[in-house]
N, C-alpha and C. Protein backbone atom coordinates (compact mmCIF):
# COMPACT_ATOMS: atom_id res chain seq x y z
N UNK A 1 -111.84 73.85 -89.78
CA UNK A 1 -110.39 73.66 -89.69
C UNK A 1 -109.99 72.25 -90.15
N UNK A 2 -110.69 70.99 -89.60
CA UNK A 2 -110.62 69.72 -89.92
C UNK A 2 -110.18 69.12 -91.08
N UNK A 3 -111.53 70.18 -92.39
CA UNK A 3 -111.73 70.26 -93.62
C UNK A 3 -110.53 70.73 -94.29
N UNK A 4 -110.10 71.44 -94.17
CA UNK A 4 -109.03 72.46 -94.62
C UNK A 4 -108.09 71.42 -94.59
N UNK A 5 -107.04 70.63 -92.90
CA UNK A 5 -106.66 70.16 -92.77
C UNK A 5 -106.69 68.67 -94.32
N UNK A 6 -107.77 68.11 -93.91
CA UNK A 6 -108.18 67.09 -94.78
C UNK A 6 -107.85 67.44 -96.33
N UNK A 7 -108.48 68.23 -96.89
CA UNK A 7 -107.89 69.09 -97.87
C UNK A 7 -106.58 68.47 -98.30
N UNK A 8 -105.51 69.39 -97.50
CA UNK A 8 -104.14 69.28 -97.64
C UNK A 8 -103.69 68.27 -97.58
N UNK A 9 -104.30 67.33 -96.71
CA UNK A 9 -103.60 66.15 -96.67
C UNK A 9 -103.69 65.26 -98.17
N UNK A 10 -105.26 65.42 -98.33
CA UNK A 10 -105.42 64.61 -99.68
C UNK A 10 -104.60 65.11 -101.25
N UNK A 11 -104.49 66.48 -100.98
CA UNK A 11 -103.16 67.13 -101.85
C UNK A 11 -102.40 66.12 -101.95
N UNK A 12 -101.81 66.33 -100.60
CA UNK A 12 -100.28 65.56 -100.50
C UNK A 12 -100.20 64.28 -101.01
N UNK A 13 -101.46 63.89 -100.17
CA UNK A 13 -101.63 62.15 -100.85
C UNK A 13 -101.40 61.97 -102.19
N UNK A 14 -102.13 63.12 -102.88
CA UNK A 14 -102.36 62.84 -104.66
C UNK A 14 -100.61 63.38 -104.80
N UNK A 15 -99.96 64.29 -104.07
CA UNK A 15 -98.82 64.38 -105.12
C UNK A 15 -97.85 63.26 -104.76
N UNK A 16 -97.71 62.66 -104.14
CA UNK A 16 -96.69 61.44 -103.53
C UNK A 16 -97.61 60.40 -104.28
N UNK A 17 -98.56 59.93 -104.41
CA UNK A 17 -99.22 59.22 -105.33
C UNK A 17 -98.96 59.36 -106.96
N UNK A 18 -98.38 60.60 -107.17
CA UNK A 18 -97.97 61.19 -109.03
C UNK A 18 -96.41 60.60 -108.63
N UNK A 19 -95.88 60.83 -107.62
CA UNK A 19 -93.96 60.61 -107.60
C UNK A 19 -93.93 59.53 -107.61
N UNK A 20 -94.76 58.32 -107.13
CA UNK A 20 -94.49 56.79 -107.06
C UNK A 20 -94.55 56.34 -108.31
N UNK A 21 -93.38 55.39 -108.42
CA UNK A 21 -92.86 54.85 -109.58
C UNK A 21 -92.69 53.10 -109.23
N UNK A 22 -92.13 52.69 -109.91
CA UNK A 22 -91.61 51.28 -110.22
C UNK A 22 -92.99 50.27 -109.34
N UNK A 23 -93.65 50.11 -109.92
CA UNK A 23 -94.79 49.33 -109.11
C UNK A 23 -95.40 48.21 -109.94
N UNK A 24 -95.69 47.28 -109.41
CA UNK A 24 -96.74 46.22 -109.97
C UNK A 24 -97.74 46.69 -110.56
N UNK A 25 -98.53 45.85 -111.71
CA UNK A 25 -99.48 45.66 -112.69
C UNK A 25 -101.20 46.12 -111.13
N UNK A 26 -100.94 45.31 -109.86
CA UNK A 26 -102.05 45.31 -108.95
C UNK A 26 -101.52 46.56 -108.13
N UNK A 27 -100.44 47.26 -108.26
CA UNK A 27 -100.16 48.52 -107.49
C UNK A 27 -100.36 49.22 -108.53
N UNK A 28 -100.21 49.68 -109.27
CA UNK A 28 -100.89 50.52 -110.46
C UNK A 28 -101.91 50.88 -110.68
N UNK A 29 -102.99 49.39 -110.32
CA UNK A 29 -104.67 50.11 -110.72
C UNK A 29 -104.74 50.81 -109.00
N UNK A 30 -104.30 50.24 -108.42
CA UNK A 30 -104.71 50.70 -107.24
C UNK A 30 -104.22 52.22 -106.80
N UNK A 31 -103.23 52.68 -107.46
CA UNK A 31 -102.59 54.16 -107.39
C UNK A 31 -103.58 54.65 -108.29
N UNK A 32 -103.81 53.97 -109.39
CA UNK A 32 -104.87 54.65 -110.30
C UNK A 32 -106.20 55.61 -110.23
N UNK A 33 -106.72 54.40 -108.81
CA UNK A 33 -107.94 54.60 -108.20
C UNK A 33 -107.59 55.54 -107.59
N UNK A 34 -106.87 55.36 -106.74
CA UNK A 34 -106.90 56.79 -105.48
C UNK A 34 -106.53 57.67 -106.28
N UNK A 35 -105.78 57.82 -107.14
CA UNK A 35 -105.42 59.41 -107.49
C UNK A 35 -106.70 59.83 -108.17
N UNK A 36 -107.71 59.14 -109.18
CA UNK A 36 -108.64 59.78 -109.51
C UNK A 36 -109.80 60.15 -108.40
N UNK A 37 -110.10 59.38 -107.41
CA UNK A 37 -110.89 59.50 -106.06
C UNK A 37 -110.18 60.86 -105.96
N UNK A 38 -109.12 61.22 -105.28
CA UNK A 38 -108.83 62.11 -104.49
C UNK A 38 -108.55 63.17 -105.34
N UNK A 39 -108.50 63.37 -106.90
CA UNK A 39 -108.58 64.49 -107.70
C UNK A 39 -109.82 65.07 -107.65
N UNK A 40 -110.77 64.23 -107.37
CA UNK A 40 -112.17 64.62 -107.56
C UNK A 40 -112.97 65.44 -106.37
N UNK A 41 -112.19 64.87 -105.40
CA UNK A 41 -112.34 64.98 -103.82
C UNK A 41 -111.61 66.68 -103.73
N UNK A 42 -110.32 66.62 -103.55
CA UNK A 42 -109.96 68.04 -103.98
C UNK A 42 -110.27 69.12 -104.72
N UNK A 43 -110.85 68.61 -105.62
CA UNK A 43 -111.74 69.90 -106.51
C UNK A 43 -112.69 70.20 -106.22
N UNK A 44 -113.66 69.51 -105.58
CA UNK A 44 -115.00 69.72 -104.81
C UNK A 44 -115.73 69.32 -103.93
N UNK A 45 -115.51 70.35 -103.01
CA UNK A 45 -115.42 69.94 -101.97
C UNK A 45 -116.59 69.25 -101.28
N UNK A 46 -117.74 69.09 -102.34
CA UNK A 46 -119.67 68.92 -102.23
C UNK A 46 -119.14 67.08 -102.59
N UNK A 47 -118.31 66.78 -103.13
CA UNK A 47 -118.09 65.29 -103.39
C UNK A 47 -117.23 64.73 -102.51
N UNK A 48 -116.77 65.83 -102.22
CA UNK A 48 -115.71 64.99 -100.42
C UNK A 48 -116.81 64.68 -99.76
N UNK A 49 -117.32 65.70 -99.05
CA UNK A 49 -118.07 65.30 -97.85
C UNK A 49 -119.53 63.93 -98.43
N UNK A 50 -119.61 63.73 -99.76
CA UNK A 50 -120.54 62.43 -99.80
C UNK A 50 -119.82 61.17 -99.63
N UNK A 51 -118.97 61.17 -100.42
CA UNK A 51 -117.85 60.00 -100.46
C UNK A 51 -116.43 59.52 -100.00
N UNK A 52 -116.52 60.75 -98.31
CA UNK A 52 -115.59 60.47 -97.81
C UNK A 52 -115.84 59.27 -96.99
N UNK A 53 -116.68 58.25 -96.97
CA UNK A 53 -116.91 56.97 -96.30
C UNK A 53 -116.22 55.85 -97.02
N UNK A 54 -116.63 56.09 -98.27
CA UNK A 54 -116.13 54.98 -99.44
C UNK A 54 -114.43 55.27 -99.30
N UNK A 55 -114.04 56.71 -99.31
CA UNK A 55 -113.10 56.73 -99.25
C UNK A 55 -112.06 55.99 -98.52
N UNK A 56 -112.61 55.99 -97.22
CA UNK A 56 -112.02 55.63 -96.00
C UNK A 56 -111.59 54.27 -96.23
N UNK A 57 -112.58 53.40 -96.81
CA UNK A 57 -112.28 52.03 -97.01
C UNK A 57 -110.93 52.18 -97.93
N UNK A 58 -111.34 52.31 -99.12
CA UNK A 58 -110.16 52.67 -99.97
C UNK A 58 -108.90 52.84 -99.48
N UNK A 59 -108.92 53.70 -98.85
CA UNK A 59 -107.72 53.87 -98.31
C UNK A 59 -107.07 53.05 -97.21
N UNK A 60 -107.77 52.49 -96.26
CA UNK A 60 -107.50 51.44 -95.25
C UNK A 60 -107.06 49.95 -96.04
N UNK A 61 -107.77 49.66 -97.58
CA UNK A 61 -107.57 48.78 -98.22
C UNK A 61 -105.98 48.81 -98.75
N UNK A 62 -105.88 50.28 -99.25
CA UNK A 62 -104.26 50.71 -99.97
C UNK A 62 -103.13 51.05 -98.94
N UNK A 63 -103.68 50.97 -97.48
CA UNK A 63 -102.25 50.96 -96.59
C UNK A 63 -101.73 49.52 -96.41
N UNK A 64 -102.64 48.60 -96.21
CA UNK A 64 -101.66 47.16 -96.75
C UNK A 64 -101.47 46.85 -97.95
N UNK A 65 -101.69 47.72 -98.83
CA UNK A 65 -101.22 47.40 -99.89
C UNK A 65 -99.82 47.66 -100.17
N UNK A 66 -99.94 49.05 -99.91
CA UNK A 66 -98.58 50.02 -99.55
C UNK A 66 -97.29 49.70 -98.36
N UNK A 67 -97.98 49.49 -97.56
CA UNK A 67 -96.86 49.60 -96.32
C UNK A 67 -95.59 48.76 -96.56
N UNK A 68 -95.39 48.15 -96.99
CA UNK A 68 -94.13 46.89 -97.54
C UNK A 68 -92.84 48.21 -98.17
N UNK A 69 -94.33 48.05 -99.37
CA UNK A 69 -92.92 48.89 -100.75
C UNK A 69 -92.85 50.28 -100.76
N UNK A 70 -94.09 51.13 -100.30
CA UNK A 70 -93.99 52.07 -99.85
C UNK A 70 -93.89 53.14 -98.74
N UNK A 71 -93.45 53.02 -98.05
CA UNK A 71 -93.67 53.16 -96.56
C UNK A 71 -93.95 54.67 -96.46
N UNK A 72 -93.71 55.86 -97.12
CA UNK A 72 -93.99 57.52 -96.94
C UNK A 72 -95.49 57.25 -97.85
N UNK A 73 -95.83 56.84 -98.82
CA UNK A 73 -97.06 56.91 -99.28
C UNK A 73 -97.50 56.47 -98.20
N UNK A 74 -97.48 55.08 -97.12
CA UNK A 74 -98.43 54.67 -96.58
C UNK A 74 -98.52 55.76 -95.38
N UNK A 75 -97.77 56.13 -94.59
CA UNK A 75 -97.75 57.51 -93.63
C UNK A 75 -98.45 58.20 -94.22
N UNK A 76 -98.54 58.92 -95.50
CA UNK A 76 -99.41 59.93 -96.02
C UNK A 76 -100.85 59.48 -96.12
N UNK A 77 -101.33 58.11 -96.07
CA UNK A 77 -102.84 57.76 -96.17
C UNK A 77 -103.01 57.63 -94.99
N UNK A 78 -102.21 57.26 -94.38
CA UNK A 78 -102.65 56.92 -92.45
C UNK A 78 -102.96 58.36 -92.13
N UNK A 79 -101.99 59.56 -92.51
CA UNK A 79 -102.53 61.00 -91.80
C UNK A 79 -104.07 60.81 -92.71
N UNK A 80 -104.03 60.86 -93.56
CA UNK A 80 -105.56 61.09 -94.24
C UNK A 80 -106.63 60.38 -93.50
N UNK A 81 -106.41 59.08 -93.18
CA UNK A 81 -107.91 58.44 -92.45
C UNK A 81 -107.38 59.40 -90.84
N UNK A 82 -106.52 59.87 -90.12
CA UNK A 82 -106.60 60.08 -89.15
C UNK A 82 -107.40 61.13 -88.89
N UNK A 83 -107.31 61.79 -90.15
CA UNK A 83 -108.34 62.96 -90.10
C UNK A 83 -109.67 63.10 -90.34
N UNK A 84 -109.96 61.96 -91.68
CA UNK A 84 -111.25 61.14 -91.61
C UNK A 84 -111.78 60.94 -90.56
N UNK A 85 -110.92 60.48 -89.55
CA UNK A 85 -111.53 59.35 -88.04
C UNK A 85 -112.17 60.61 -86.91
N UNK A 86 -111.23 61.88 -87.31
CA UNK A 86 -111.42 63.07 -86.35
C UNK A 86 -112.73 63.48 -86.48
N UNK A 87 -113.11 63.56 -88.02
CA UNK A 87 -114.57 64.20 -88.57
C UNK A 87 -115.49 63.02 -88.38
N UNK A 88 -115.02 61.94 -88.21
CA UNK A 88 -116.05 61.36 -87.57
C UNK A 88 -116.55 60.23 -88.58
N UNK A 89 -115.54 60.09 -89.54
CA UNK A 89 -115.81 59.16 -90.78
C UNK A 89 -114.79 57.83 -90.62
């Protein structure tokens, strides 16, 4: 169920990650990164469960990145590690 959950969330992440616009040259690579992480992550699901650790950082790194200028992207990565944190990552 967790998985599934996680899943969806990282969806969401990647599509609110495609709608964000007007950003800095250092918010750019950094949207860059996660959307290819979490395209990869969503498609298979044998590369989530290796690199959902690395992930975690990543993403804990891109909520202060986020939280200022983006505040619904950063809610959408906070549900994602919350679910990370559930599975135990």
């Amino acid at each position: 169920m967790e998985k599934q959950r996680l899943s969806e969330l990282l969806q969401q992440l990647h599509e609110e990650l495609e709608q964000t616009e007007s950003v800095d040259e250092s918010t750019g690579e950094v949207l860059a990164d996660l959307k290819n992480d979490i395209g990869r992550l969503v498609q298979d699901e044998a590369t989530m469960e290796k690199e959902q650790e690395g992930l975690t950082e990543r993403l804990s790194d891109a909520v202060g990145h986020f939280e200022e200028d983006h505040p619904k992207l950063t809610i959408v990565i906070q549900h994602v590690l919350d679910s990370l944190a559930r599975m135990g990552f």
